[in-house]
N, C-alpha and C. Protein backbone atom coordinates (compact mmCIF):
# COMPACT_ATOMS: atom_id res chain seq x y z
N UNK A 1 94.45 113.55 73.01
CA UNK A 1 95.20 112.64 73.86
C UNK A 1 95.04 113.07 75.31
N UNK A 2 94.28 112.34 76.27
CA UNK A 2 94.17 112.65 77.81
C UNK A 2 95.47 113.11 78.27
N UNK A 3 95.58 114.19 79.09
CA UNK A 3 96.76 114.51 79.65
C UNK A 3 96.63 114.34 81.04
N UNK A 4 97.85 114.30 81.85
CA UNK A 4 97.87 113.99 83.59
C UNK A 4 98.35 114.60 84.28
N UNK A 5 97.41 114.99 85.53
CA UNK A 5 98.07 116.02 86.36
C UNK A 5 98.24 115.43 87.87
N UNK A 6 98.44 116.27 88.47
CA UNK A 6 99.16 115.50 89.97
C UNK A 6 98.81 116.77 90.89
N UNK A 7 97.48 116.21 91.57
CA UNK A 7 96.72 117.62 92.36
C UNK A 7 96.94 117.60 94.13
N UNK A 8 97.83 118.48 94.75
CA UNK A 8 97.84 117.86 95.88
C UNK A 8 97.13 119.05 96.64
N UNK A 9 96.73 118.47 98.27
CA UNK A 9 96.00 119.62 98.47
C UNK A 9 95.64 118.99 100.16
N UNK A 10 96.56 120.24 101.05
CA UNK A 10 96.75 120.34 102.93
C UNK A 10 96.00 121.11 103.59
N UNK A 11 95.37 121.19 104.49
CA UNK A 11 94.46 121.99 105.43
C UNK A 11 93.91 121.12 106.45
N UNK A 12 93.07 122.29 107.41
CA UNK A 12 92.84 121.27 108.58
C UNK A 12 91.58 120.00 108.14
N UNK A 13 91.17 119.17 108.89
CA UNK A 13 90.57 118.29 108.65
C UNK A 13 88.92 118.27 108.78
N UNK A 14 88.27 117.90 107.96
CA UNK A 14 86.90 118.12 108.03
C UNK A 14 86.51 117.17 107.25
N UNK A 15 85.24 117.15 107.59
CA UNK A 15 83.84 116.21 106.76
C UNK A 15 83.87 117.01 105.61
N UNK A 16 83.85 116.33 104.29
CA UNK A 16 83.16 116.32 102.95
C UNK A 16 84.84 117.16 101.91
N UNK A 17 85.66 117.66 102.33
CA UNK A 17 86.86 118.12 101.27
C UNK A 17 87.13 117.04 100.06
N UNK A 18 87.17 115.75 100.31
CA UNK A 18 87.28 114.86 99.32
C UNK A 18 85.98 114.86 98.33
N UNK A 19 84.85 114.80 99.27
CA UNK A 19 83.74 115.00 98.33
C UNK A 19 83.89 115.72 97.30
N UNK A 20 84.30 117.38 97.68
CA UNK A 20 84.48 118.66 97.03
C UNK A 20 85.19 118.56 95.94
N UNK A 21 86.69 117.68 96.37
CA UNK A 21 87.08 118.03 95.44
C UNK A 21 86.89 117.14 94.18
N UNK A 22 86.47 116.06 94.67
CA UNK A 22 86.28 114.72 93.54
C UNK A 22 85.40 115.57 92.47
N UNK A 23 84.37 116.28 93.16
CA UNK A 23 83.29 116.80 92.54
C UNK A 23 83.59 117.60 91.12
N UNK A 24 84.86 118.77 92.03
CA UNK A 24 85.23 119.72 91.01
C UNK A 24 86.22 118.63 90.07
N UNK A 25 87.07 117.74 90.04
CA UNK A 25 87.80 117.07 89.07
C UNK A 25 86.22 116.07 87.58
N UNK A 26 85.43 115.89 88.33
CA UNK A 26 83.99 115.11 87.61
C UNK A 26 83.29 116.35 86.70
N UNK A 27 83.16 117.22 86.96
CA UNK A 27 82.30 118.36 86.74
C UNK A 27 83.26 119.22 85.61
N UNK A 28 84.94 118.85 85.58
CA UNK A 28 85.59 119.15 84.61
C UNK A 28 86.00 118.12 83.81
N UNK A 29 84.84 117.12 83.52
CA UNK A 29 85.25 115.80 82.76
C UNK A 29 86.66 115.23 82.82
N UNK A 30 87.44 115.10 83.94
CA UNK A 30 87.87 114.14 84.40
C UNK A 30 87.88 113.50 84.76
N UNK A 31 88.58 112.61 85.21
CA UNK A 31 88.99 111.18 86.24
C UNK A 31 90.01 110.90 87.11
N UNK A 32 89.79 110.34 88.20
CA UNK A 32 91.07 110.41 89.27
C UNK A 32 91.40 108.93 89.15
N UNK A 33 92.44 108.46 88.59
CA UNK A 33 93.22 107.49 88.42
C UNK A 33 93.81 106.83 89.29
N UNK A 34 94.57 107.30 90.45
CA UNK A 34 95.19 107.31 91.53
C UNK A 34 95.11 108.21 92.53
N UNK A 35 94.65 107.63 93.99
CA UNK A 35 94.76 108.82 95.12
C UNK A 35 95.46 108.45 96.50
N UNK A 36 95.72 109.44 96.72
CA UNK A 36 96.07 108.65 98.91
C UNK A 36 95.72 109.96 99.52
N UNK A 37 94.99 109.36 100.60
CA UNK A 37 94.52 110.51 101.85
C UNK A 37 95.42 110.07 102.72
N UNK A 38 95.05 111.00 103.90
CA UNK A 38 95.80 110.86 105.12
C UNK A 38 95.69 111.88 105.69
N UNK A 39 95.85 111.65 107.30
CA UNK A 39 95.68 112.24 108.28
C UNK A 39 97.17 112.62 108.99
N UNK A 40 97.61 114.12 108.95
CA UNK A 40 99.00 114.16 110.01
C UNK A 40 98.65 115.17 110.85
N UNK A 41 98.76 114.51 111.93
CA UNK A 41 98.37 115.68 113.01
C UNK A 41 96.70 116.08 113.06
N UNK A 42 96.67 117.28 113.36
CA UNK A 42 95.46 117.99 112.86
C UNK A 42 95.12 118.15 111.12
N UNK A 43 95.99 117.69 110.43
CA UNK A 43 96.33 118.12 109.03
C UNK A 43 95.82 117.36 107.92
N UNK A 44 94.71 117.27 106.93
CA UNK A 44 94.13 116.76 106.11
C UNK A 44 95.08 116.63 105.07
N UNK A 45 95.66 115.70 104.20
CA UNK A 45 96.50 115.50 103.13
C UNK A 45 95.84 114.10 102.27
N UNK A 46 95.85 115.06 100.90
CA UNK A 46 94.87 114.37 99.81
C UNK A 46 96.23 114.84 98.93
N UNK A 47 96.33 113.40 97.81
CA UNK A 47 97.29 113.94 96.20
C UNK A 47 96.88 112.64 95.24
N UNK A 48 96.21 112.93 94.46
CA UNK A 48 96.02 112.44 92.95
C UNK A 48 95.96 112.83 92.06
N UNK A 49 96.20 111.57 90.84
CA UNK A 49 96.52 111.70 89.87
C UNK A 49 95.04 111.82 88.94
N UNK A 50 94.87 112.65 87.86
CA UNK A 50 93.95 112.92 87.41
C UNK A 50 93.97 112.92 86.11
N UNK A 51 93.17 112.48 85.27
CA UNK A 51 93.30 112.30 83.86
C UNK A 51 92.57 112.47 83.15
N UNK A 52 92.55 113.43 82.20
CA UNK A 52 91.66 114.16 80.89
C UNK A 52 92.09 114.43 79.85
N UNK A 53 91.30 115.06 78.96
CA UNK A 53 91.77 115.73 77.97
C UNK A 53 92.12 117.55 78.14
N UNK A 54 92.71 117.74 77.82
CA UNK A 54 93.46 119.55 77.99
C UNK A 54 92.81 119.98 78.50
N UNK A 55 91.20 120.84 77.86
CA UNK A 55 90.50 121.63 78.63
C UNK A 55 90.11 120.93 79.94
N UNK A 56 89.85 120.05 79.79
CA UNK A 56 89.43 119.46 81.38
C UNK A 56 90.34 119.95 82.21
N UNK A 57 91.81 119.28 82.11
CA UNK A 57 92.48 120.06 82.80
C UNK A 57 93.19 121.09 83.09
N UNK A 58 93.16 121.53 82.24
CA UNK A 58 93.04 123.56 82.29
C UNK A 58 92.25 123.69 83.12
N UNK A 59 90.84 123.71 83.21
CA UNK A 59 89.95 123.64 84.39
C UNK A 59 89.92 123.63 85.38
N UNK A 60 90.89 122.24 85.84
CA UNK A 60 91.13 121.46 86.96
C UNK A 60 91.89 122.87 87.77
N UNK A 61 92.98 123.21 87.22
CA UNK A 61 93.82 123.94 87.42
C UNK A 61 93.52 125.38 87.68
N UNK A 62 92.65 125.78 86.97
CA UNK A 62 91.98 127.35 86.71
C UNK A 62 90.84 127.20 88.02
N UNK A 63 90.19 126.05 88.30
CA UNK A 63 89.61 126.37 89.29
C UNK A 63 89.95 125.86 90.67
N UNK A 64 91.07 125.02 90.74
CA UNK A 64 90.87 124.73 92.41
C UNK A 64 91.69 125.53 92.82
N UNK A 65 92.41 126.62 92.89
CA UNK A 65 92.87 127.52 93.69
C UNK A 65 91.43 127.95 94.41
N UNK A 66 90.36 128.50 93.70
CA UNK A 66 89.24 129.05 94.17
C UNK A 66 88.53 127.86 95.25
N UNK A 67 88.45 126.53 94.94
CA UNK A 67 88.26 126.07 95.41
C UNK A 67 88.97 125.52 97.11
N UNK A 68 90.79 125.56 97.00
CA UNK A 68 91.62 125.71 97.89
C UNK A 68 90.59 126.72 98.45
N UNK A 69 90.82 127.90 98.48
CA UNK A 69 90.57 129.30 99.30
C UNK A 69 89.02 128.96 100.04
N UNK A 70 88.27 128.75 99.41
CA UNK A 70 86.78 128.01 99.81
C UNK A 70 87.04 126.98 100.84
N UNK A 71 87.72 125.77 101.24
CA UNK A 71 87.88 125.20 101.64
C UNK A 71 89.19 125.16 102.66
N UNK A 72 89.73 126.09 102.52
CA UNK A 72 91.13 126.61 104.02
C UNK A 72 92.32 125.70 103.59
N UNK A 73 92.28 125.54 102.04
CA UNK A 73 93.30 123.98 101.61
C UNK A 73 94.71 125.14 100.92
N UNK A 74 95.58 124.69 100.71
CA UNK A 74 96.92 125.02 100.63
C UNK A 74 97.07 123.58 98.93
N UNK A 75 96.87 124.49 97.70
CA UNK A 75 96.56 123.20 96.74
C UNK A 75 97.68 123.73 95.94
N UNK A 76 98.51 122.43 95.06
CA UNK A 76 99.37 122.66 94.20
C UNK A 76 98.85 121.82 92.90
N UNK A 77 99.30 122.08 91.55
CA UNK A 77 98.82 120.91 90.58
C UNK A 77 100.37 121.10 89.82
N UNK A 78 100.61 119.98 89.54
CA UNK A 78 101.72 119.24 88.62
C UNK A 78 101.26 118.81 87.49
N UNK A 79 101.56 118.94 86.32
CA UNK A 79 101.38 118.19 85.08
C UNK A 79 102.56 117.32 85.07
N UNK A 80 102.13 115.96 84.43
CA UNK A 80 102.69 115.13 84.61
C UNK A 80 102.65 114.26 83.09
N UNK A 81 103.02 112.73 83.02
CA UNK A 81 103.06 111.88 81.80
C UNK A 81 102.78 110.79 82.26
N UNK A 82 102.78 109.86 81.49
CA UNK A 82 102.08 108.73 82.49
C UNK A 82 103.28 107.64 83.19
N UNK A 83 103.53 107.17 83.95
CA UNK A 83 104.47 106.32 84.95
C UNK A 83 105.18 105.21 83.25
N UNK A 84 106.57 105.13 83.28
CA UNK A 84 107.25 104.53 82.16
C UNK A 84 107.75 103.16 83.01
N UNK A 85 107.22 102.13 82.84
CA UNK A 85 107.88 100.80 84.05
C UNK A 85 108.72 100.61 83.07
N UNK A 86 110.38 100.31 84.14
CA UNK A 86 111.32 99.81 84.00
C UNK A 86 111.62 98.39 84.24
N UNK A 87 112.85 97.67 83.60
CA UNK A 87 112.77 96.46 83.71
C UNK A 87 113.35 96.21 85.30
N UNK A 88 112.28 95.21 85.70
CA UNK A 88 112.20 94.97 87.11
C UNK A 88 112.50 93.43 87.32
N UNK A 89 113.33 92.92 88.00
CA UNK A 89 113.78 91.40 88.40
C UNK A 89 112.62 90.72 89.13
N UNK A 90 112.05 91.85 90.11
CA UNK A 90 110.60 90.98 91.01
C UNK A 90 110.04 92.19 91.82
N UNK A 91 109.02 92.11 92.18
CA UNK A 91 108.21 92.72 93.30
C UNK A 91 108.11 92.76 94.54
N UNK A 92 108.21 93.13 95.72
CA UNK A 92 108.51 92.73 96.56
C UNK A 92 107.56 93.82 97.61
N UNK A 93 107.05 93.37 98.88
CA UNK A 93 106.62 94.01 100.15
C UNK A 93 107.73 93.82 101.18
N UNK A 94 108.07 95.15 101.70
CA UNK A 94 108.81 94.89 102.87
C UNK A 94 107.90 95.72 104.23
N UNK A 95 107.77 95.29 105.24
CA UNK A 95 107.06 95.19 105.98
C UNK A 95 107.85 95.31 107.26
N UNK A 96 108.06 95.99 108.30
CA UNK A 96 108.71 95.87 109.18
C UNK A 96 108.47 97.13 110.24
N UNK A 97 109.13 96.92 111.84
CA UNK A 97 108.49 97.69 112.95
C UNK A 97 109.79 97.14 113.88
N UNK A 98 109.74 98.41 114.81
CA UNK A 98 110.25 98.42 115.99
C UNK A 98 110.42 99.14 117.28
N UNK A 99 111.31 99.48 117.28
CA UNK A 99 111.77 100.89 118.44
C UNK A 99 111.77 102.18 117.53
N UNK A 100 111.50 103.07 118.01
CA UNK A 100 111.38 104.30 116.89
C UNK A 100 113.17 104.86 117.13
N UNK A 101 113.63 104.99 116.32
CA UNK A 101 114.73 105.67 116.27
C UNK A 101 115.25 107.04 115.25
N UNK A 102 115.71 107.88 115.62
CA UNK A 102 115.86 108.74 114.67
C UNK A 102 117.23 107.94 113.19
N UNK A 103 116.45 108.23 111.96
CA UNK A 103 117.36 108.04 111.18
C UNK A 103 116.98 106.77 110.84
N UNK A 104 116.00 106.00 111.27
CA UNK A 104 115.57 104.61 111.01
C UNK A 104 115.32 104.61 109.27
N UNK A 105 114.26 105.45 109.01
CA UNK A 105 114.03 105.46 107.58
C UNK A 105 114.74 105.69 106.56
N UNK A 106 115.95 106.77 107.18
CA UNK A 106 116.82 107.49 105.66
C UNK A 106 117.80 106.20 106.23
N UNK A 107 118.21 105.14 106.83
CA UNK A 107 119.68 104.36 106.83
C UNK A 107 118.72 103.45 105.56
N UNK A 108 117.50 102.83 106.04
CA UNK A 108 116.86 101.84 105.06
C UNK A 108 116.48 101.91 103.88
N UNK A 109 115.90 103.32 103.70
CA UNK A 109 115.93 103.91 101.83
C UNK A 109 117.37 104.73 101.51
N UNK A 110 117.95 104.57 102.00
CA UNK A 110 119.65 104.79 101.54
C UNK A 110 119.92 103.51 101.40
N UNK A 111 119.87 102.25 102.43
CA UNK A 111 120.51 100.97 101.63
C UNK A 111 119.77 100.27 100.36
N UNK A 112 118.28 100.96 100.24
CA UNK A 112 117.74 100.62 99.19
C UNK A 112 118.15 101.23 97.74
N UNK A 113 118.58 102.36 97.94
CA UNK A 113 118.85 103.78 97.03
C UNK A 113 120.56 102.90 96.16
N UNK A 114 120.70 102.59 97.30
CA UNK A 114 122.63 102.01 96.82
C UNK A 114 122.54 100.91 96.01
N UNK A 115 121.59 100.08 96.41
CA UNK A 115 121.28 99.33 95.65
C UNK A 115 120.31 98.78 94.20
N UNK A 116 119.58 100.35 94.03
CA UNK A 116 119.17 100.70 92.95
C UNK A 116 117.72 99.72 93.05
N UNK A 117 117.34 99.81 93.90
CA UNK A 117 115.69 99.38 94.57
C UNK A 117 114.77 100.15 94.83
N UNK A 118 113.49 100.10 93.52
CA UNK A 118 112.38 101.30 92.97
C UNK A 118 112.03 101.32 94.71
N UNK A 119 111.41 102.30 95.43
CA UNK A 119 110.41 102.29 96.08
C UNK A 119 108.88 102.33 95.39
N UNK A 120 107.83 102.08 95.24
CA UNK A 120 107.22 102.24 94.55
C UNK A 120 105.73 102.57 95.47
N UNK A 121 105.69 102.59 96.64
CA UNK A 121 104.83 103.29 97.91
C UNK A 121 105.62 102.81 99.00
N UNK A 122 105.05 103.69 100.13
CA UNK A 122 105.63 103.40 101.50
C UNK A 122 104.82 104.69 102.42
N UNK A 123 104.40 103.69 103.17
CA UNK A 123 103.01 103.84 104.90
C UNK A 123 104.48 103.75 105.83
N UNK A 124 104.62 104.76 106.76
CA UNK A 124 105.33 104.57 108.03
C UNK A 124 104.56 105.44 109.13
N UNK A 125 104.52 105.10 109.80
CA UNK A 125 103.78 105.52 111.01
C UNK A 125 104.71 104.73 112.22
N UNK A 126 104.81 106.13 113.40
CA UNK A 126 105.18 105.67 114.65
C UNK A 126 103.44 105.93 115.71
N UNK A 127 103.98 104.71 116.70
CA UNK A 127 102.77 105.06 117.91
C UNK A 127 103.34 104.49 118.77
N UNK A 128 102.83 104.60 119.73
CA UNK A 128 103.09 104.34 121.94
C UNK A 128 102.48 102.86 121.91
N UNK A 129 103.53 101.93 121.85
CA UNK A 129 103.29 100.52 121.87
C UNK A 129 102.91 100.40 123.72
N UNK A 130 101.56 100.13 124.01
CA UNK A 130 100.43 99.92 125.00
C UNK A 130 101.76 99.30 126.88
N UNK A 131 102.30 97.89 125.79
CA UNK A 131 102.89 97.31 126.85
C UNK A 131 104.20 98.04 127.62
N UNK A 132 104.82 98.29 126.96
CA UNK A 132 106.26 98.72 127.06
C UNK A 132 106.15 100.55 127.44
N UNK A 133 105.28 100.80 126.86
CA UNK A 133 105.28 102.83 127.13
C UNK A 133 106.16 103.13 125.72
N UNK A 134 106.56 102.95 124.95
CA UNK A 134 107.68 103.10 123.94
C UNK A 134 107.36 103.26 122.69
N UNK A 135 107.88 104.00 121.94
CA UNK A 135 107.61 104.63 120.38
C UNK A 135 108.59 103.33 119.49
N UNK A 136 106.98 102.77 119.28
CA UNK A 136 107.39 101.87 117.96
C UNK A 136 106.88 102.55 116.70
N UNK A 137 108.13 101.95 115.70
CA UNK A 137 107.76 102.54 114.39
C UNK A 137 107.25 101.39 113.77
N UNK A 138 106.63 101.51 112.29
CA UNK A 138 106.04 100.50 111.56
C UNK A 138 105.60 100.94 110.16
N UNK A 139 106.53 100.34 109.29
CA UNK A 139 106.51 100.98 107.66
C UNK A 139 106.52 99.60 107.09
N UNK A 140 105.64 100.11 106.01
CA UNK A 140 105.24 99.10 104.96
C UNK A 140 105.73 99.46 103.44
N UNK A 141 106.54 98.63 102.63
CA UNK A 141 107.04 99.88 101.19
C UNK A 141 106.79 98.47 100.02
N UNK A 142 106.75 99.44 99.07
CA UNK A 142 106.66 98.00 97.85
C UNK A 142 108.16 98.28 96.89
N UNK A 143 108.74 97.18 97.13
CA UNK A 143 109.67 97.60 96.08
C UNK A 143 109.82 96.84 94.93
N UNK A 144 110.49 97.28 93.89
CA UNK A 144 111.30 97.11 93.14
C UNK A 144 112.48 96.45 92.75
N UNK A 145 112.54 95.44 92.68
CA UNK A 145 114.13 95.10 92.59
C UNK A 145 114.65 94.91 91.17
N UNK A 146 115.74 95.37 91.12
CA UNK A 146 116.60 95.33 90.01
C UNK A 146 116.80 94.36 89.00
N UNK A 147 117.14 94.13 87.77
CA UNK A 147 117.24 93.25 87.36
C UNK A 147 119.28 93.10 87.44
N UNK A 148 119.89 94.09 87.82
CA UNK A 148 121.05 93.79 87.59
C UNK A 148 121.82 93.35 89.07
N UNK A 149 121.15 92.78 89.29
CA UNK A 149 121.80 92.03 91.08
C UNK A 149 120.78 91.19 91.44
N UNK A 150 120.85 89.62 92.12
CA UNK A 150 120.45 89.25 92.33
C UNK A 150 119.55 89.35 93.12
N UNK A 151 118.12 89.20 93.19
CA UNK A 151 117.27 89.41 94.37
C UNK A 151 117.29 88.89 95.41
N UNK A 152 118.10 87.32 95.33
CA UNK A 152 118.33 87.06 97.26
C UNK A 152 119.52 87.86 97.73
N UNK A 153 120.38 88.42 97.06
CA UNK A 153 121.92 89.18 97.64
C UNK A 153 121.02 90.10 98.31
N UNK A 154 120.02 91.17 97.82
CA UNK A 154 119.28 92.33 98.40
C UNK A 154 118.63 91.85 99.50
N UNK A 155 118.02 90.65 99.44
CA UNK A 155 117.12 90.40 100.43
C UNK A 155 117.86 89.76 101.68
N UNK A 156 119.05 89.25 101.34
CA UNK A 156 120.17 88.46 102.54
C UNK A 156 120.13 89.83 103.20
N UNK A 157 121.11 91.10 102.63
CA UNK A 157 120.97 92.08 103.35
C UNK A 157 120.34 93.18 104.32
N UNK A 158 119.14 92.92 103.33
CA UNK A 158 117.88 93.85 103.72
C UNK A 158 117.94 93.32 105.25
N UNK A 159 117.66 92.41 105.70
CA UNK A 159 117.14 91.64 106.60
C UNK A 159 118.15 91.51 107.64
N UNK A 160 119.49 91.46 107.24
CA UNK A 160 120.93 91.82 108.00
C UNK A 160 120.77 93.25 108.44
N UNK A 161 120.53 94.31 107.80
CA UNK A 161 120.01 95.60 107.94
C UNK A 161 119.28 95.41 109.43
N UNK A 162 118.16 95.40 108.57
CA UNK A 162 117.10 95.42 109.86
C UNK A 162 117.68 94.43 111.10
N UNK A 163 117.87 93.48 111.06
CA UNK A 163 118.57 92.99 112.68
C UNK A 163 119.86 94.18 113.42
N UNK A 164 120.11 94.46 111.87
CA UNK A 164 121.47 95.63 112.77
C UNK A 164 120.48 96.65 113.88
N UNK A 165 119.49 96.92 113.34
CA UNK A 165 119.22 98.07 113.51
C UNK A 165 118.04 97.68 114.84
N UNK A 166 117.54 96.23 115.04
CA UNK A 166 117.00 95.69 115.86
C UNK A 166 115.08 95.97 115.34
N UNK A 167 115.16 95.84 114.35
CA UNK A 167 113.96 95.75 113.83
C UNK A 167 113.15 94.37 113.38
N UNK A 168 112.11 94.11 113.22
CA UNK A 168 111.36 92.82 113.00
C UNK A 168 110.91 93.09 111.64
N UNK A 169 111.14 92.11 110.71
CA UNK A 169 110.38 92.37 109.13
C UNK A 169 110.68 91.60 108.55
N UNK A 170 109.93 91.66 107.67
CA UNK A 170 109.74 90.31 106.18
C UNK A 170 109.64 90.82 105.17
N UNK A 171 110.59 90.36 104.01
CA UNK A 171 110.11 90.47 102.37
C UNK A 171 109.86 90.17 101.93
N UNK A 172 108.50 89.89 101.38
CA UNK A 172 107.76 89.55 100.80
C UNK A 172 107.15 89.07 99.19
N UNK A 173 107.51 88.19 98.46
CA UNK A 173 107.75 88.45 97.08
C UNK A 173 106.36 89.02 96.55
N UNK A 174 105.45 89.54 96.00
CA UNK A 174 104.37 90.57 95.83
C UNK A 174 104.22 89.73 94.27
N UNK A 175 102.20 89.34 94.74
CA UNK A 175 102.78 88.59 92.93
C UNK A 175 101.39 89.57 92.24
């Protein structure tokens, strides 16, 4: 029975580390199922999900420390099971940007959290909006909504939220 692991792995940024490591997960008869890169700072950040049978990933595990150290990477591996979907009312993109404020993100995944709304990814990035000189933020998340509350009550709010907070965004039903 394929088992799943969850390989993450930080250092500075360079040409070919993804190569490397795809290489070493292929070369131990696995497969990478799921991934996300990204760039913070000076800082290279890679984490996927990888899927084999045991020895493969025994492997996986037994060798990328060596491989970390080779490559200046800071690597962790998680064993994992595979994602169990719960019953979900609808899908949804929320999408939204503004003034950067501290606390912007934890007020909006706290009113999501209260309301028992999966996050299921989320991109936020701030930058120096050109016209103004000013730190706009801009996050993108997929959620989840509940089956035990209506999905326009969440979405009346959501959107009351964000005007509180003087933000621009849309939810999106995700089909």
């Amino acid at each position: 029975m394929p088992q799943q692991l969850v390989v993450t792995a930080i250092g500075a940024d360079r040409t070919g580390i993804v190569s490397k490591i795809a290489r070493l997960v292929t070369d131990c008869q696995c497969n990478i199922i799921d991934s996300r890169m990204a760039i913070f700072g000076a800082e290279f950040t890679f984490i996927l999900l990888i899927s084999g049978e045991t020895s493969g990933i025994n492997r996986v595990e037994h060798l990328l420390p060596n491989l970390g150290l080779e490559l200046e990477l800071t690597t962790m591996t998680k064993r994992t099971s595979a994602h169990q979907n719960k019953a979900v009312a609808a899908y949804y993109i929320l999408d939204y940007s503004g003034p950067n404020k501290v606390g912007t993100l934890g007020a909006i995944t706290g009113f999501l959290a209260s309301r028992e709304v999966y996050i299921g990814s989320l991109q936020s990035s701030v930058r120096v909006d050109n016209d103004s000189a000013t730190e706009k933020t801009h996050t993108i998340m997929t959620l989840e909504l509940p089956t035990t509350e209506p999905a326009e009550n969440i979405i009346t709010d959501l959107i009351a939220l964000l005007e509180q907070m003087s933000l621009i965004g849309t939810v999106q039903a995700q089909t």
